[in-house]
N, C-alpha and C. Protein backbone atom coordinates (compact mmCIF):
# COMPACT_ATOMS: atom_id res chain seq x y z
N UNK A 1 0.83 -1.19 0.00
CA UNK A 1 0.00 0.00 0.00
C UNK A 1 0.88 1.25 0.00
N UNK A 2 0.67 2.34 -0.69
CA UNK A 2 1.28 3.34 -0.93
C UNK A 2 0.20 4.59 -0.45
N UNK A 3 1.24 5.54 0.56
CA UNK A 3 0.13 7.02 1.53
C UNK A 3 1.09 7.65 1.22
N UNK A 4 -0.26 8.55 0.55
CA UNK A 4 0.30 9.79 -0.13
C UNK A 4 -0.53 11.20 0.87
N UNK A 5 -0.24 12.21 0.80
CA UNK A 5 -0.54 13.12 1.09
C UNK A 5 -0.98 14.33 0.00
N UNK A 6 -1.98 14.54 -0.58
CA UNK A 6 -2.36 15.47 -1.45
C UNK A 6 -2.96 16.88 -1.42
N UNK A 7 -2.41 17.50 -1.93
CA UNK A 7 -3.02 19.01 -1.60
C UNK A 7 -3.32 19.16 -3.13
N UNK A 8 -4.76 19.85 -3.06
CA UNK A 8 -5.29 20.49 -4.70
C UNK A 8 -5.87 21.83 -4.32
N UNK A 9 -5.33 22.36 -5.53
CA UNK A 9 -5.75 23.97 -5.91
C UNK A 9 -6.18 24.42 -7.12
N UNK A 10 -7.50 25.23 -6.76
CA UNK A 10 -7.42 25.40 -8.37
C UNK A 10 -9.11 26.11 -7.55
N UNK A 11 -10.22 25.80 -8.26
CA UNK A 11 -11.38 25.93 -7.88
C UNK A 11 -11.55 24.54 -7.45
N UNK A 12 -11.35 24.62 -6.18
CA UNK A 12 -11.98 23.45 -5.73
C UNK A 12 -12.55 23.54 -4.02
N UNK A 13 -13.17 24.57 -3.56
CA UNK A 13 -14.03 24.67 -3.01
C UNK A 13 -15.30 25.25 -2.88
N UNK A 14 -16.72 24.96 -1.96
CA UNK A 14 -17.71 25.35 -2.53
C UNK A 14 -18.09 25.07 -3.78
N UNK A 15 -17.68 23.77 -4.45
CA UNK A 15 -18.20 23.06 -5.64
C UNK A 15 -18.24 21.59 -6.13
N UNK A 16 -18.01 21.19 -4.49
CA UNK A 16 -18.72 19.85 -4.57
C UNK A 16 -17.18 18.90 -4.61
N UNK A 17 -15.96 19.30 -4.51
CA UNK A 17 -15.13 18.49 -5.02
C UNK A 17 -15.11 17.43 -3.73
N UNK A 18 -15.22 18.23 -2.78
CA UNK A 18 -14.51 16.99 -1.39
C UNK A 18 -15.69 15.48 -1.94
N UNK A 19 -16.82 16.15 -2.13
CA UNK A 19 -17.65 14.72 -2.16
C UNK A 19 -17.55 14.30 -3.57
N UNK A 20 -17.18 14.81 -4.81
CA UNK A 20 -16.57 14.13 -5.83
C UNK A 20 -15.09 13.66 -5.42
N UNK A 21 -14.85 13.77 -5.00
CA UNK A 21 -13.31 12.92 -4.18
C UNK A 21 -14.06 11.61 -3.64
N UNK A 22 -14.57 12.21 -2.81
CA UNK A 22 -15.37 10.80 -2.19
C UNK A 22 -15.71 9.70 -2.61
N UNK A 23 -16.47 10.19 -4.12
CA UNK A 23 -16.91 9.99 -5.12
C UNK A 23 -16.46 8.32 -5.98
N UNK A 24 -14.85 9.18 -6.49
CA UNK A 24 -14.31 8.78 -6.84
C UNK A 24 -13.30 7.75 -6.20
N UNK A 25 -12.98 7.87 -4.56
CA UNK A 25 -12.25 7.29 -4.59
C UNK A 25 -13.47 5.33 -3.83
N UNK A 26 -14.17 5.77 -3.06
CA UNK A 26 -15.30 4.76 -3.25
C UNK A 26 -14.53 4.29 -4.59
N UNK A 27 -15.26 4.50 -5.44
CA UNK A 27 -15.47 3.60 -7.09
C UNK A 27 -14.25 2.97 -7.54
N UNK A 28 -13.13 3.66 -7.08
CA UNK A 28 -11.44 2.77 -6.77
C UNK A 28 -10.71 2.16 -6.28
N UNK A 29 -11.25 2.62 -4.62
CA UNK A 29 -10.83 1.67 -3.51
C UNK A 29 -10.06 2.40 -3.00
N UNK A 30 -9.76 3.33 -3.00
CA UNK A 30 -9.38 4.44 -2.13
C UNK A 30 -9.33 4.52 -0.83
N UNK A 31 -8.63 4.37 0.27
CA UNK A 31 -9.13 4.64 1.59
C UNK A 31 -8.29 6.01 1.57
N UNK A 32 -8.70 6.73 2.28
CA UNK A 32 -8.05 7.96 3.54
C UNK A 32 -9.31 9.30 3.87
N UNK A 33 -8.95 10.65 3.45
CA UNK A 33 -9.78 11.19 4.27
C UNK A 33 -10.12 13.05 3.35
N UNK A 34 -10.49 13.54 3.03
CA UNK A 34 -10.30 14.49 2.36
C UNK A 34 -11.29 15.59 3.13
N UNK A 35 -10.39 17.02 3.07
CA UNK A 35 -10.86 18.16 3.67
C UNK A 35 -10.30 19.55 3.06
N UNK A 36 -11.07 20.70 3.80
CA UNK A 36 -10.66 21.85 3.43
C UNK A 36 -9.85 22.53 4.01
N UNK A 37 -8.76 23.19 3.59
CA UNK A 37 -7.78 23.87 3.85
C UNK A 37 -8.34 25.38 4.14
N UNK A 38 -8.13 25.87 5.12
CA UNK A 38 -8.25 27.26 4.98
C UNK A 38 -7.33 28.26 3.92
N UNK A 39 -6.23 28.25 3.63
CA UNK A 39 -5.87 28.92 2.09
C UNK A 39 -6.82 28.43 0.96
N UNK A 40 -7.82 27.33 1.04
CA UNK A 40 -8.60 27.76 -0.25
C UNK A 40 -8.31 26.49 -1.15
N UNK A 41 -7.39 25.74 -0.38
CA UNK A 41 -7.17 24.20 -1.22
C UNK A 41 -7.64 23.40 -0.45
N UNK A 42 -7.39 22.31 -1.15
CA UNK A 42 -8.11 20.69 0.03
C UNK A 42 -7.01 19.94 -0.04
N UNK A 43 -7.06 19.17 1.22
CA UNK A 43 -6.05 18.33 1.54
C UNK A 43 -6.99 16.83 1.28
N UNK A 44 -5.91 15.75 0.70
CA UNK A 44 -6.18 14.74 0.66
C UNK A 44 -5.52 13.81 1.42
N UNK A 45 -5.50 12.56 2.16
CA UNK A 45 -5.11 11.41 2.86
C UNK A 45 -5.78 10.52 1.91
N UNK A 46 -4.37 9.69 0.88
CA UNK A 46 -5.15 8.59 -0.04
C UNK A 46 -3.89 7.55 0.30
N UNK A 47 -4.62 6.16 0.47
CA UNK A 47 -4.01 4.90 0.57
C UNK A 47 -4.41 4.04 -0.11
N UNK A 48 -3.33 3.22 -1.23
CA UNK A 48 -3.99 2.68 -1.96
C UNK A 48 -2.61 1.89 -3.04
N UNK A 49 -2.98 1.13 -4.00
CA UNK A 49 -2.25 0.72 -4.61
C UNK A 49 -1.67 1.36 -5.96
N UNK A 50 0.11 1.31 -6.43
CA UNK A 50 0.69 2.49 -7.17
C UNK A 50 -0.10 2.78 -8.12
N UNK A 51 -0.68 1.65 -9.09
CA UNK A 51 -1.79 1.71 -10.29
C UNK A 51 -2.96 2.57 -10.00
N UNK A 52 -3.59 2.14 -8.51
CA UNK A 52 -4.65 3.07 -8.13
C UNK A 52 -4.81 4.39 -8.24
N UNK A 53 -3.61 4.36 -7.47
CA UNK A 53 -3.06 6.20 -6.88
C UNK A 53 -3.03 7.19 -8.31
N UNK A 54 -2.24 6.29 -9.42
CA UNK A 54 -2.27 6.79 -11.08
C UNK A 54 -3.58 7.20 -11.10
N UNK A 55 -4.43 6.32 -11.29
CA UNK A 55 -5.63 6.55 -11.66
C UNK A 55 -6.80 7.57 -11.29
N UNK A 56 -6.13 7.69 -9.39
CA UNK A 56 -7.20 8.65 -8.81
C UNK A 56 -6.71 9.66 -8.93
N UNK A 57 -5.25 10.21 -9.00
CA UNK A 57 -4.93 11.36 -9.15
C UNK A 57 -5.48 11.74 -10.91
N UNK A 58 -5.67 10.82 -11.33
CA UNK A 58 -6.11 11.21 -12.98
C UNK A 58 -7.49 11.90 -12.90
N UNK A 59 -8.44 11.04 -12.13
CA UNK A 59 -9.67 11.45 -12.19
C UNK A 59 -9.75 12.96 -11.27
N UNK A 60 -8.91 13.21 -10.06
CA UNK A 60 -9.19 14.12 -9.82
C UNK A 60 -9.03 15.70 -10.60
N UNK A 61 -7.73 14.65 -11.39
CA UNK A 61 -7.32 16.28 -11.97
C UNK A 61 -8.56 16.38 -13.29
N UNK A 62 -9.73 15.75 -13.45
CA UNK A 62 -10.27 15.79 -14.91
C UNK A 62 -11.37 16.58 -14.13
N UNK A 63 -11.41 16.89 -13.11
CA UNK A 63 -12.64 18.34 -12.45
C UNK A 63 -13.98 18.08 -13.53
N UNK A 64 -14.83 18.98 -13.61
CA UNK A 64 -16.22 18.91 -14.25
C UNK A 64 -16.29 20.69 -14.71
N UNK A 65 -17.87 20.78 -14.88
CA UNK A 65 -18.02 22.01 -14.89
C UNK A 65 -17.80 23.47 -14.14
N UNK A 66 -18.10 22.89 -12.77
CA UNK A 66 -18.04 23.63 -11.98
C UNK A 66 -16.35 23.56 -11.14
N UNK A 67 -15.46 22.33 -10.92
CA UNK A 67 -14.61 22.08 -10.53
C UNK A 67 -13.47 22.50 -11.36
N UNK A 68 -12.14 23.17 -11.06
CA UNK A 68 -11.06 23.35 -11.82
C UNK A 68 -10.03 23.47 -11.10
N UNK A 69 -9.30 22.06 -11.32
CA UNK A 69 -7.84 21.68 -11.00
C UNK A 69 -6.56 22.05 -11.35
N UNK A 70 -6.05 23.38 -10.84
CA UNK A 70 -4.68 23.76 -11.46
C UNK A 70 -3.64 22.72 -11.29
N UNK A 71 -3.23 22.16 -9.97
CA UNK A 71 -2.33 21.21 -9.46
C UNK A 71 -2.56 20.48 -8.69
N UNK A 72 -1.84 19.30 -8.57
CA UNK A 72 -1.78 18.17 -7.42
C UNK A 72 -0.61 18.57 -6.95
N UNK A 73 -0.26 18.43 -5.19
CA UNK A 73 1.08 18.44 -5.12
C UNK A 73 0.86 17.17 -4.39
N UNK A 74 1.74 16.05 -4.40
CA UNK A 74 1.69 14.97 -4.25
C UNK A 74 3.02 14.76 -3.43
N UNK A 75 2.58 14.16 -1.81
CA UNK A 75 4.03 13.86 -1.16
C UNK A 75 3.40 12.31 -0.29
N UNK A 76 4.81 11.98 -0.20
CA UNK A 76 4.57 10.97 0.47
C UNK A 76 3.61 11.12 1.91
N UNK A 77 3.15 9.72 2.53
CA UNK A 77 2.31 10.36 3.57
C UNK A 77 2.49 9.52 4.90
N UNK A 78 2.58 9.85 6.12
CA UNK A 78 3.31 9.53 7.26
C UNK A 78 1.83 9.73 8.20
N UNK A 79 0.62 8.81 8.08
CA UNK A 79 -0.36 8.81 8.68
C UNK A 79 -1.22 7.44 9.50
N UNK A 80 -2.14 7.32 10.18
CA UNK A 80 -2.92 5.67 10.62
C UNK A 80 -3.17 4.91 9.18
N UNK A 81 -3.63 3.75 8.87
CA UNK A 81 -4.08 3.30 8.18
C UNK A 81 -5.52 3.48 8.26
N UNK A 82 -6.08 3.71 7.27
CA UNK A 82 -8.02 4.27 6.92
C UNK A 82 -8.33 2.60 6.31
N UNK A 83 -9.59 2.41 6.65
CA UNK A 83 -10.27 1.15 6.18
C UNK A 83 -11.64 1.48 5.57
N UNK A 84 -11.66 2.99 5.04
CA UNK A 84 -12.75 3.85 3.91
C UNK A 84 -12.32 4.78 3.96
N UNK A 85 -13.12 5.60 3.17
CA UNK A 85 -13.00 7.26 2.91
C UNK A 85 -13.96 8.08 3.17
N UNK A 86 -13.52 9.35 3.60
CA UNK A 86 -14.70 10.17 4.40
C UNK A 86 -13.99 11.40 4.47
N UNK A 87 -15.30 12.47 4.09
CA UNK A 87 -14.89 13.67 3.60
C UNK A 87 -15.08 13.88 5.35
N UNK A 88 -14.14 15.29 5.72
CA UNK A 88 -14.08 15.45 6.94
C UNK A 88 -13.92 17.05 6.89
C-alpha cells in the first residue's frame, strides 16, 4: 500500500469536489480522508495501490463544470491506516 498526502488547488471549493473525491475514490478503492484547507485548497489522505493512486490522481485532476484543478502536489504520507474514505 502506498500514503500519499495530497493538496489540490485550483477551484476546488464550494463546488462539490470533497464529495466528488469521495466519489471517486469509493469507485477505486481508495481509503483515507479528504478536507478543506483554509488557504482555499483541500487536503487529501489517499491509501492505496501504485496503479490506483495513477488513476485517482487522474480522475481528480479531470474536475467537471463547476470544478477546476490547477495542481496536485503529491508527497509521500506519514499517517494511521483508513479502512474507507470520508470527507471530513
Amino acid at each position: 500500500m502506498t500514503k500519499v498526502k495530497i493538496t489540490v488547488a485550483g477551484t476546488v471549493q464550494g463546488v462539490g469536489f470533497r464529495y466528488n473525491t469521495l466519489k471517486i475514490a469509493k469507485h477505486l478503492g481508495v481509503f483515507g480522508r479528504v478536507w478543506n484547507n483554509d488557504d482555499g485548497t483541500v487536503g487529501i489522505f489517499a491509501q492505496c495501490d501504485e496503479q490506483t493512486l495513477f488513476n485517482f490522481q487522474k480522475r481528480l485532476r479531470e474536475g467537471n463544470h463547476w470544478i477546476r484543478v490547477n495542481y496536485l502536489d503529491v508527497e509521500a504520507g506519514d499517517f494511521e491506516d483508513f479502512k474507507d474514505f470520508k470527507v471530513i
